[in-house]
Structure formats: C-alpha cells, structure tokens
Protein backbone atom coordinates (compact mmCIF):
# COMPACT_ATOMS: atom_id res chain seq x y z
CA UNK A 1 -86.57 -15.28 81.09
CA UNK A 2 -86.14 -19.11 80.01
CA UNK A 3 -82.90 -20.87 79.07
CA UNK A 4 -84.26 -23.36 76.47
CA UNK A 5 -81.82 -25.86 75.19
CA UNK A 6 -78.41 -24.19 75.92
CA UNK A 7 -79.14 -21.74 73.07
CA UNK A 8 -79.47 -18.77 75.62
CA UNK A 9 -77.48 -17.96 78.64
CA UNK A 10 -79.34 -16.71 81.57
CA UNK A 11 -75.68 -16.26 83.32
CA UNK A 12 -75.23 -12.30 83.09
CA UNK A 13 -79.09 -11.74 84.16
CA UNK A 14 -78.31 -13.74 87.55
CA UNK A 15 -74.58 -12.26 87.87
CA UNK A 16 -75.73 -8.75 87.46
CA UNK A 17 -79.61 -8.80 88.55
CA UNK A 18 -79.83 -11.64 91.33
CA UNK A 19 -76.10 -11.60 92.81
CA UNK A 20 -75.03 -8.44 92.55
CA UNK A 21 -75.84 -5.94 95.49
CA UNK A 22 -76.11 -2.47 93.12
CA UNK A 23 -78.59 -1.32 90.93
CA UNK A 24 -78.65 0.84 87.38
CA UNK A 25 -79.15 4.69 87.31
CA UNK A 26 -80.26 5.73 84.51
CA UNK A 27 -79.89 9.16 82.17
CA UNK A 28 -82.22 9.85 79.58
CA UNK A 29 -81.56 12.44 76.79
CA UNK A 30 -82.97 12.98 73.66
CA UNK A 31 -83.61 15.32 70.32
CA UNK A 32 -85.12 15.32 67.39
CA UNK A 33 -85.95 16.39 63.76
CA UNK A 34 -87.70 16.27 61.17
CA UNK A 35 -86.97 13.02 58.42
CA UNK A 36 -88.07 12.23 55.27
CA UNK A 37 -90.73 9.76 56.77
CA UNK A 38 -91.75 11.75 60.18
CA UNK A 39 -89.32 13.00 63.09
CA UNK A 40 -86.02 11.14 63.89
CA UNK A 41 -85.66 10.76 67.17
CA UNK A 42 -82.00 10.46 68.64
CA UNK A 43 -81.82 8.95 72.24
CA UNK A 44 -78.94 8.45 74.43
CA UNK A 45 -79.37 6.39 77.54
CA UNK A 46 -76.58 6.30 80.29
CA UNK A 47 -76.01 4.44 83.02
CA UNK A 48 -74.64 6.69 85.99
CA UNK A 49 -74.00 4.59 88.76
CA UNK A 50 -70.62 3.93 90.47
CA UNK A 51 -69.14 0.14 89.28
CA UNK A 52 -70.46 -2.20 87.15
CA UNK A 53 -72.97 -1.75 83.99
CA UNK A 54 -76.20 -3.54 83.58
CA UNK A 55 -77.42 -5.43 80.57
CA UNK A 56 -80.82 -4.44 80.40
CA UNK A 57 -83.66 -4.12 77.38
CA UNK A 58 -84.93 -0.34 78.49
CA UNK A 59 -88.54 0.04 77.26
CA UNK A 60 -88.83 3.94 75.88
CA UNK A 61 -92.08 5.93 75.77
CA UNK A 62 -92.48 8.71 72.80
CA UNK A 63 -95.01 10.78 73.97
CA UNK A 64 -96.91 12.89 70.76
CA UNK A 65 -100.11 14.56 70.54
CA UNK A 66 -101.86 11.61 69.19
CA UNK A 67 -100.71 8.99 72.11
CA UNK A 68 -97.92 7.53 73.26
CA UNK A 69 -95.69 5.13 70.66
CA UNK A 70 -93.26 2.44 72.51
CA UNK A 71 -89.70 1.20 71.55
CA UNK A 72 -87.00 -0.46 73.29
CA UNK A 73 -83.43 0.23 73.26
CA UNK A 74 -81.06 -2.58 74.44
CA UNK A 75 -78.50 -0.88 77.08
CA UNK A 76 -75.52 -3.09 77.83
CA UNK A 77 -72.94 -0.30 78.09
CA UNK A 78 -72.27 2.52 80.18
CA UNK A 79 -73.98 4.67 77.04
CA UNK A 80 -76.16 3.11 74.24
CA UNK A 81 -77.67 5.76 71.67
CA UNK A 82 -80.51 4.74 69.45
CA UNK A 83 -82.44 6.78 66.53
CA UNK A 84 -86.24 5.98 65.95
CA UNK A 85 -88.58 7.01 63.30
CA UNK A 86 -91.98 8.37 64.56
CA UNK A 87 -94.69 9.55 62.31
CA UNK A 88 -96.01 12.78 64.87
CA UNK A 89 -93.56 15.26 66.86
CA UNK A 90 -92.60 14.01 69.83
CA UNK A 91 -93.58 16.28 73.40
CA UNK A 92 -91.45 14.00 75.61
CA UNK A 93 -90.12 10.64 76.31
CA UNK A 94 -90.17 8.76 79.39
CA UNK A 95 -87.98 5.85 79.98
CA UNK A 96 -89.61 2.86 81.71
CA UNK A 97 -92.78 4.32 82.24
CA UNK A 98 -94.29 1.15 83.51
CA UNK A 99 -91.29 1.02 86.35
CA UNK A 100 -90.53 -2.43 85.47
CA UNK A 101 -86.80 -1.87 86.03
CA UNK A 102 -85.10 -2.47 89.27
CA UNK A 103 -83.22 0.89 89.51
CA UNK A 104 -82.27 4.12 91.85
CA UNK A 105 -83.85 7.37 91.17
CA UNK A 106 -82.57 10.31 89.51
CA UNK A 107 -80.41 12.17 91.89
C-alpha cells in the first residue's frame, strides 16, 4: 500500500491492521442461480469477531468445473453482500484461498 501525494490515506490500514491487537473472523455464505448471461452468484461475507470491523478487500474464489474464476468483494462493514456473474455453475467458493489475510479461523 503507498500513500502518493495525499490523495490516499493509509490511516485506517495502520489503525486497524498495525495498531490494533484483534484480528477479522470471517463468514462466508453464498447461493446462486441461473441469469440471463450465466449463474448469479449472491455472496454475503461477515465479520464475526467481538469489537471493531476491518476494512479489508477479501479476494473470493468461484470454484466451477472448468477452473476456478476470482473476484474481490470490498468488506468494510460488519456484513458486505455482493452478486457476481459467472459464465459455468459454481461447485464452491472459498474466500481467501491464497491466505493472504491476517485473520482467526472458523470456530
């Protein structure tokens, strides 16, 4: 993350990543059906954690029979909900499958 010319604020990413002592927990659920150009896909992330919500860009992997297709949904509340279009039916989706996120496991 780079603050270039006052234009962005890397404030809340050191207030809630760097300073703060807690981490997200996250909740994943999801449904779809079929759209006029593929499958919608209706997500709903939560965070579950006691205190404070993190801002966080929360990389989302659809898995289908042909592959995997990526898409990120910006969670900055304590529930952000998100529809995609996919071209396949989706088997499952995983959210930060590369672990990239600083976060607590699924109780």
């Amino acid at each position: 993350m780079r603050e270039t010319e006052g234009r962005l604020s890397a404030d809340w990413f050191f207030q809630e990543w760097v300073y703060g002592a807690a981490a997200p927990t996250y909740e994943l659920q999801w449904s779809q059906r079929r759209g006029t150009r593929g499958f919608d896909i209706d997500v709903i992330v939560s965070q579950t954690q006691e205190g404070a919500v993190f801002t966080m860009p929360v990389d989302l992997a659809f898995h289908t029979m042909h592959g995997a297709l990526r898409r990120i949904v910006l969670d900055s509340a304590r529930t952000a909900s998100a529809t995609f279009t996919v071209p396949d039916s989706v088997t499952s989706v995983s959210l930060d499958p590369g672990n990239w996120i600083l976060k607590r496991p699924i109780p």
